[in-house]
N, C-alpha and C. Protein backbone atom coordinates (compact mmCIF):
# COMPACT_ATOMS: atom_id res chain seq x y z
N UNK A 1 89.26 77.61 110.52
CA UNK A 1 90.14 78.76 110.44
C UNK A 1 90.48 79.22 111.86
N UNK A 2 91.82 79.38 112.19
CA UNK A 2 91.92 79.78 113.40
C UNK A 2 92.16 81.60 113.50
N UNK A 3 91.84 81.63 114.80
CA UNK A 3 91.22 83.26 115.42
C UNK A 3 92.55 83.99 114.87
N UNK A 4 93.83 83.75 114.45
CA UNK A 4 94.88 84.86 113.64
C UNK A 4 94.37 84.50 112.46
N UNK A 5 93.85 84.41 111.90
CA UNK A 5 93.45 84.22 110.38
C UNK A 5 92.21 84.66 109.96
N UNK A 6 91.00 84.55 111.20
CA UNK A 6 90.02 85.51 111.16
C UNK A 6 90.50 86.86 111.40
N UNK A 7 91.37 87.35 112.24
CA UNK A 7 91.91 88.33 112.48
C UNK A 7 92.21 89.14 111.20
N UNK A 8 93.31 88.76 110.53
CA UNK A 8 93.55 88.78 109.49
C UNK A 8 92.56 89.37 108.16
N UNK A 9 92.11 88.32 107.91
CA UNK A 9 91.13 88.44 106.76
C UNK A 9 90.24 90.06 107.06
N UNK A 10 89.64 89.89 108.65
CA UNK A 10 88.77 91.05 109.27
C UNK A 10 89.55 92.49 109.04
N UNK A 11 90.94 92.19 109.00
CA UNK A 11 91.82 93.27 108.81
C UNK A 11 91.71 93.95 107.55
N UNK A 12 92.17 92.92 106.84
CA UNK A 12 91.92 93.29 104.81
C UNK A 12 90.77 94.14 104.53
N UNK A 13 89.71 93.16 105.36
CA UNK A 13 88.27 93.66 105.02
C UNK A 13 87.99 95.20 104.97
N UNK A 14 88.42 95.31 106.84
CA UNK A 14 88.45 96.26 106.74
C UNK A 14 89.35 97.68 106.38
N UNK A 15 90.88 97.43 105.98
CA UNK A 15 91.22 97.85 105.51
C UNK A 15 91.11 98.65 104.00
N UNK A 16 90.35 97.40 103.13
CA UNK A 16 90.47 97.85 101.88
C UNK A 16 88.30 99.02 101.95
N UNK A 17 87.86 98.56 102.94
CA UNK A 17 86.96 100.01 103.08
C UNK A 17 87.12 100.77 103.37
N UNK A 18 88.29 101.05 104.25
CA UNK A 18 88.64 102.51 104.68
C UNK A 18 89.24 103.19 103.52
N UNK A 19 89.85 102.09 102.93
CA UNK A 19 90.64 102.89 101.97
C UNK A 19 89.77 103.64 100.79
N UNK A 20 88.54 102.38 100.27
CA UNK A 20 87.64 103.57 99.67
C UNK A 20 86.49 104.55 100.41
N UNK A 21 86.14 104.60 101.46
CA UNK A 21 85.68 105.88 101.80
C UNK A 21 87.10 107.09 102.12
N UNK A 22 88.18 106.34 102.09
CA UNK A 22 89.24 107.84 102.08
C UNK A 22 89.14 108.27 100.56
N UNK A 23 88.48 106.94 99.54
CA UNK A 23 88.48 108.01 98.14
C UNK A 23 87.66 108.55 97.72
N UNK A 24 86.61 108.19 98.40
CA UNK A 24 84.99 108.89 98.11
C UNK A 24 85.45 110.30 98.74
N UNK A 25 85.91 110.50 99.97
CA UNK A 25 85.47 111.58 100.61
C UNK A 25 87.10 112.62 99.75
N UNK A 26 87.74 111.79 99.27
CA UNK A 26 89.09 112.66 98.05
C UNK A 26 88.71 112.98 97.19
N UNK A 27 87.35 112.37 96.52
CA UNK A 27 87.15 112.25 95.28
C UNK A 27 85.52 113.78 95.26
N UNK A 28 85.46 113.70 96.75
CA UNK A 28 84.66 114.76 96.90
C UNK A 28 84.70 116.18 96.92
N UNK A 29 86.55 116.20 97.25
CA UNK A 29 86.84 117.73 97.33
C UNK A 29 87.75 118.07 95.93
N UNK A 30 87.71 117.42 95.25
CA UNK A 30 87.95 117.42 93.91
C UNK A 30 87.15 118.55 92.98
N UNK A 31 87.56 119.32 92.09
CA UNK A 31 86.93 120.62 91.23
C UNK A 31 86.43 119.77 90.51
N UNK A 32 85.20 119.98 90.29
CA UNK A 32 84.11 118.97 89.61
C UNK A 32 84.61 119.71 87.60
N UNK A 33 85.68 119.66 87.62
CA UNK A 33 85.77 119.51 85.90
C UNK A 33 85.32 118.49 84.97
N UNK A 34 85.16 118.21 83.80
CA UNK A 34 84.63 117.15 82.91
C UNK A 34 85.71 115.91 83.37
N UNK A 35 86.71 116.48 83.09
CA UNK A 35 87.65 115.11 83.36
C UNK A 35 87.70 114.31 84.53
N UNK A 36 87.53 115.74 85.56
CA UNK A 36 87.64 115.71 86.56
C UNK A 36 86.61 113.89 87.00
N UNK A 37 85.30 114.74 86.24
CA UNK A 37 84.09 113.65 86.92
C UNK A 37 83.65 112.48 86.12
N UNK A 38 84.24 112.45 85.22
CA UNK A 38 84.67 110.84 84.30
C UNK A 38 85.44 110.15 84.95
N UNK A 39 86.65 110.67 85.48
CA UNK A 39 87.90 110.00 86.24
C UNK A 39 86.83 109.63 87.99
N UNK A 40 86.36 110.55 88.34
CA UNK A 40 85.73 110.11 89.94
C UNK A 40 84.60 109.14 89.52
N UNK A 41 84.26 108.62 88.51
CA UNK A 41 83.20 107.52 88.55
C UNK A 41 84.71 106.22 88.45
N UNK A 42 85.59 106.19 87.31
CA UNK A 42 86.36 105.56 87.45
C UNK A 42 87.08 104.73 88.29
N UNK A 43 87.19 105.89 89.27
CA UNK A 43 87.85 105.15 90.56
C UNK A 43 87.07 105.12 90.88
N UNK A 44 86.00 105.20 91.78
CA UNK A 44 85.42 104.56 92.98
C UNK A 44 84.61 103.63 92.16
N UNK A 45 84.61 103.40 90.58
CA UNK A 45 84.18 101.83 91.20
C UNK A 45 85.11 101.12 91.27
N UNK A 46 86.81 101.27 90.63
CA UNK A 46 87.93 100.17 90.87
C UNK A 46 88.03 100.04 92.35
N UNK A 47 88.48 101.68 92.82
CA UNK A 47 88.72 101.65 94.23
C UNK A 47 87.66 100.95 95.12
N UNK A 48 86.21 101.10 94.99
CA UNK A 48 85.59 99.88 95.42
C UNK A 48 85.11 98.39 95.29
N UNK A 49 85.63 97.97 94.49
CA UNK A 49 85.53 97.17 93.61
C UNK A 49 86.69 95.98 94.02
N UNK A 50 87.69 96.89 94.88
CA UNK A 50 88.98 95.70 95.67
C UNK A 50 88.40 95.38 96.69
N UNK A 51 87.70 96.01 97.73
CA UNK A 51 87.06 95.25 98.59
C UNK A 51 85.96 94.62 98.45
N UNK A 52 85.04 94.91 97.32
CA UNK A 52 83.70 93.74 97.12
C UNK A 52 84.74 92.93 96.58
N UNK A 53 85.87 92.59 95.56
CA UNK A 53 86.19 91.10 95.40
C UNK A 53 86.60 90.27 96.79
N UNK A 54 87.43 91.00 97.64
CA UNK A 54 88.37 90.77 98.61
C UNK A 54 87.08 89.74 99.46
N UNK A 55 85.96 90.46 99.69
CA UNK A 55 84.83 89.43 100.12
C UNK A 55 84.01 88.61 99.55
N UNK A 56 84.26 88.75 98.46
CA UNK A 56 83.95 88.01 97.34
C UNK A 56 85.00 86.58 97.26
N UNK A 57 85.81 86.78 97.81
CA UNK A 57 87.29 85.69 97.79
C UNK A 57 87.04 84.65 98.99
N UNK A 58 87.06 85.90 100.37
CA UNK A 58 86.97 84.71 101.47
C UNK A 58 85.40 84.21 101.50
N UNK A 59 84.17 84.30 100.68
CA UNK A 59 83.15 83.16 99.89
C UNK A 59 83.36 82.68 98.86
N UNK A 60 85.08 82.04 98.78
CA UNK A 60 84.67 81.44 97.60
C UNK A 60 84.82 80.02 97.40
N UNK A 61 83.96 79.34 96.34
CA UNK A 61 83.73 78.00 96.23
C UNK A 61 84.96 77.08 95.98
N UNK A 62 86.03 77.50 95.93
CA UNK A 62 86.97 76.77 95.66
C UNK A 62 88.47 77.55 95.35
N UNK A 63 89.63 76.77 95.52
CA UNK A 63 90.92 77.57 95.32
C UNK A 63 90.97 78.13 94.39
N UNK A 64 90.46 77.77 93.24
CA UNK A 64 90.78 78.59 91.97
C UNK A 64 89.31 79.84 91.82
N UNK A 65 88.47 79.53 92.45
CA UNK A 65 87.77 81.01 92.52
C UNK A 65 88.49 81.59 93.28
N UNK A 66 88.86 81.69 94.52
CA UNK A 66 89.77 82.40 95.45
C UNK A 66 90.82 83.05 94.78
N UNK A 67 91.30 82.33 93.77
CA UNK A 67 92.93 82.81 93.32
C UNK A 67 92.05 83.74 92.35
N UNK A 68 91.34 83.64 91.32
CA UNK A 68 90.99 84.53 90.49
C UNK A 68 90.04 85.78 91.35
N UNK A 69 89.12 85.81 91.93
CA UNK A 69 88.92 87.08 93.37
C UNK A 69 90.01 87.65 93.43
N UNK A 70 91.11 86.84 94.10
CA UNK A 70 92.26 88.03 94.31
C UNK A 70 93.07 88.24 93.64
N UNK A 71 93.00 88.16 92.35
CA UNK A 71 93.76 88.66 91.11
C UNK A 71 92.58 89.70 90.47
N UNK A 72 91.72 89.77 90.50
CA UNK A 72 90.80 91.05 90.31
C UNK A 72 91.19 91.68 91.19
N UNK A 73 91.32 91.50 92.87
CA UNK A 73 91.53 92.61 93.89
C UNK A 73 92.74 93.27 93.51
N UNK A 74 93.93 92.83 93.08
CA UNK A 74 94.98 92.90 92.71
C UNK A 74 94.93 93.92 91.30
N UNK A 75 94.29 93.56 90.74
CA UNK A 75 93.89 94.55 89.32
C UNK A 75 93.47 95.74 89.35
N UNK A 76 92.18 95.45 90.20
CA UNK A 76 91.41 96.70 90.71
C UNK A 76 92.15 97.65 91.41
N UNK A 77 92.71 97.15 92.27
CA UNK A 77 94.27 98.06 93.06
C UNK A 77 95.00 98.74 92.13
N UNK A 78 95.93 98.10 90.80
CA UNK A 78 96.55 98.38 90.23
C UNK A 78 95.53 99.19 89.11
N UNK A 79 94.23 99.21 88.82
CA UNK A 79 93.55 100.43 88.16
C UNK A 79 93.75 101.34 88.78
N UNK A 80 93.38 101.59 89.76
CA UNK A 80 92.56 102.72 90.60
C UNK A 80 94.20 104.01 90.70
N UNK A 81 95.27 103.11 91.00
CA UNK A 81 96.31 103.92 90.90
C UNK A 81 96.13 104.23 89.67
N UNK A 82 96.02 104.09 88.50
CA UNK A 82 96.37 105.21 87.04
C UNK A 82 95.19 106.04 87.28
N UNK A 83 93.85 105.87 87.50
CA UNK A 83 92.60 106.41 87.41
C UNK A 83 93.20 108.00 88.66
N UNK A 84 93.66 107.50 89.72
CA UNK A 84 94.50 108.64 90.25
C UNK A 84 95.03 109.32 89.85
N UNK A 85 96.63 109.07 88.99
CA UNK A 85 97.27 109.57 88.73
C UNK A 85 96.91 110.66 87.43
N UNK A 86 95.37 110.43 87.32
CA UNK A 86 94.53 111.43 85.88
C UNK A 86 93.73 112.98 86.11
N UNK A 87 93.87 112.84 87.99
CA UNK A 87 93.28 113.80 88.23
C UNK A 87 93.85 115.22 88.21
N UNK A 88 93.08 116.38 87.80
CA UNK A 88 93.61 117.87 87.51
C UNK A 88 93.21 117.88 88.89
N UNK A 89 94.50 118.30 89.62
CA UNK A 89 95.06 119.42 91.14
C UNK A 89 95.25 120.20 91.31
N UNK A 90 94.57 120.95 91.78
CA UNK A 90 95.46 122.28 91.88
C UNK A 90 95.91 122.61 93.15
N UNK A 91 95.27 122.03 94.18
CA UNK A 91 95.89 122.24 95.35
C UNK A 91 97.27 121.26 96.01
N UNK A 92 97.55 121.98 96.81
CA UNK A 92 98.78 121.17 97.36
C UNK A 92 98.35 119.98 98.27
N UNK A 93 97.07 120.25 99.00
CA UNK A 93 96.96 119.63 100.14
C UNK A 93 95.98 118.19 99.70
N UNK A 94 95.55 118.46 98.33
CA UNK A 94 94.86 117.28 97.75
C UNK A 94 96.14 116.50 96.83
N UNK A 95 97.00 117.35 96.68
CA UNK A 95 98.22 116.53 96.01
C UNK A 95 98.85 115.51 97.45
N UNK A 96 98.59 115.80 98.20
CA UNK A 96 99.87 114.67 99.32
C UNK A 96 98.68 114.03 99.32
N UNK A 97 97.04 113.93 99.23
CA UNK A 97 96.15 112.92 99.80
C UNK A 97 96.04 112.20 98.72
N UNK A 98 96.18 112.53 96.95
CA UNK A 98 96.15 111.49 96.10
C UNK A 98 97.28 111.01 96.32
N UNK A 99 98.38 111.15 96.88
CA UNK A 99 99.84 110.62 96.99
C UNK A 99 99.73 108.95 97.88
N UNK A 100 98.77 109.43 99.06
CA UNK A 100 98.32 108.96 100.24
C UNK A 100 97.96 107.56 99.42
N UNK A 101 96.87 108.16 98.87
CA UNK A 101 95.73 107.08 98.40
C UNK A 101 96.73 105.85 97.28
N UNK A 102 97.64 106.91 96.79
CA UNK A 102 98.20 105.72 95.72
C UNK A 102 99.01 104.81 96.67
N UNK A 103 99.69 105.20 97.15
CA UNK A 103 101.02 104.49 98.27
C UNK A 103 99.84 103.39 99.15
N UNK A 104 98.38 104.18 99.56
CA UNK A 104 97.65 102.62 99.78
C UNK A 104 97.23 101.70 99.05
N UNK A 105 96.99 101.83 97.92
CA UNK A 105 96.47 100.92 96.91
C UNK A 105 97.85 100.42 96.24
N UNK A 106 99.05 100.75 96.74
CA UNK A 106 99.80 100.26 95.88
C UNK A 106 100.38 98.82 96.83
N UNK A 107 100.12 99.27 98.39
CA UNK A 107 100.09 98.08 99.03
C UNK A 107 99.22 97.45 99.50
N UNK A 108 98.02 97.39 98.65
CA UNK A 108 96.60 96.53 98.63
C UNK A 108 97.67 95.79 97.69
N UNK A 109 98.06 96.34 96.40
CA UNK A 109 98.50 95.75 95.16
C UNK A 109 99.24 94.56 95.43
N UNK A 110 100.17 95.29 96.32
CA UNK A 110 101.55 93.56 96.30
C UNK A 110 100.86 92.98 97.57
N UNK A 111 100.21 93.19 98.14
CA UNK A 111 99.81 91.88 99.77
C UNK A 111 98.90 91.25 98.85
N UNK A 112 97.92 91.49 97.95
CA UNK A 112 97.26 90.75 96.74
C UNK A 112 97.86 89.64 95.58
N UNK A 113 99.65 90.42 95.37
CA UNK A 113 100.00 89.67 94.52
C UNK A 113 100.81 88.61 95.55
N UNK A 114 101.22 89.10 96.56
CA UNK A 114 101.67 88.03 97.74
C UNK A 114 100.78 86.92 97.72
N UNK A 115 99.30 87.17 98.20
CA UNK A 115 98.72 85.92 98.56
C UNK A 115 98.27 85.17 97.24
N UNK A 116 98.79 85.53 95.43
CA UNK A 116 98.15 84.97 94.60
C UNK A 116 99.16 83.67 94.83
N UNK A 117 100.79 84.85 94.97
CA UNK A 117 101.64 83.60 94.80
C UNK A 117 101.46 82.14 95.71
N UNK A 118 101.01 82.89 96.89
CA UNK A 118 101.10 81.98 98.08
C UNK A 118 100.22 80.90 97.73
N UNK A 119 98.94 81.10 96.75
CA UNK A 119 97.92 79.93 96.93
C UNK A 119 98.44 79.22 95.46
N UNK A 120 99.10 79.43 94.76
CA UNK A 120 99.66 78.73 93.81
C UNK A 120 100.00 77.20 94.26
């Protein structure tokens, strides 16, 4: 593998963790209602759950484990946005950060469905 491709991958990696400690620490200032805290177990395990596949992918035994890894990462992305879109807000300033969070997972979503096509 050459050093833009480690680059790369190191990027995802770390990209798709930032993205769930930005939902742990969203999912923290959240009004602990019933729904509220059914929906925050929800997401953070989808929302974490794209980066354990995502490393789960670049170990994997073969192209077709790889392609199925990142069609879970791809899934898990595309959960975590509805599991969002369930939460009671009342504030404004947690409304632009679930906004935040979806607009990132929504482009975890297609660079996921990018590279399914690509390994086809």
């Amino acid at each position: 593998m050459s050093e833009t491709n480690t680059a790369k991958i190191y990027d995802l990696e770390e990209r798709t963790l930032a993205c769930a400690k930005r939902l742990i620490t969203f999912t923290n200032s959240l009004k602990k209602t019933l729904p509220n805290i059914e929906v925050i177990k929800q997401v953070v395990r989808s929302g974490g759950s794209v980066g354990a596949n995502y490393i789960e992918a670049n170990e994997a035994l073969s192209k077709k484990d790889f392609s199925m890894r990142i069609k879970i990462c791809k899934k898990e992305a595309k959960e975590s946005i509805y599991w969002l879109k369930l939460f009671e807000i009342e504030e404004n300033g947690l409304e632009s950060k679930r906004q935040l969070l979806i607009n990132e997972f929504t482009e975890l979503m297609k660079i996921f469905g990018a590279i399914v096509e690509k390994t086809k």
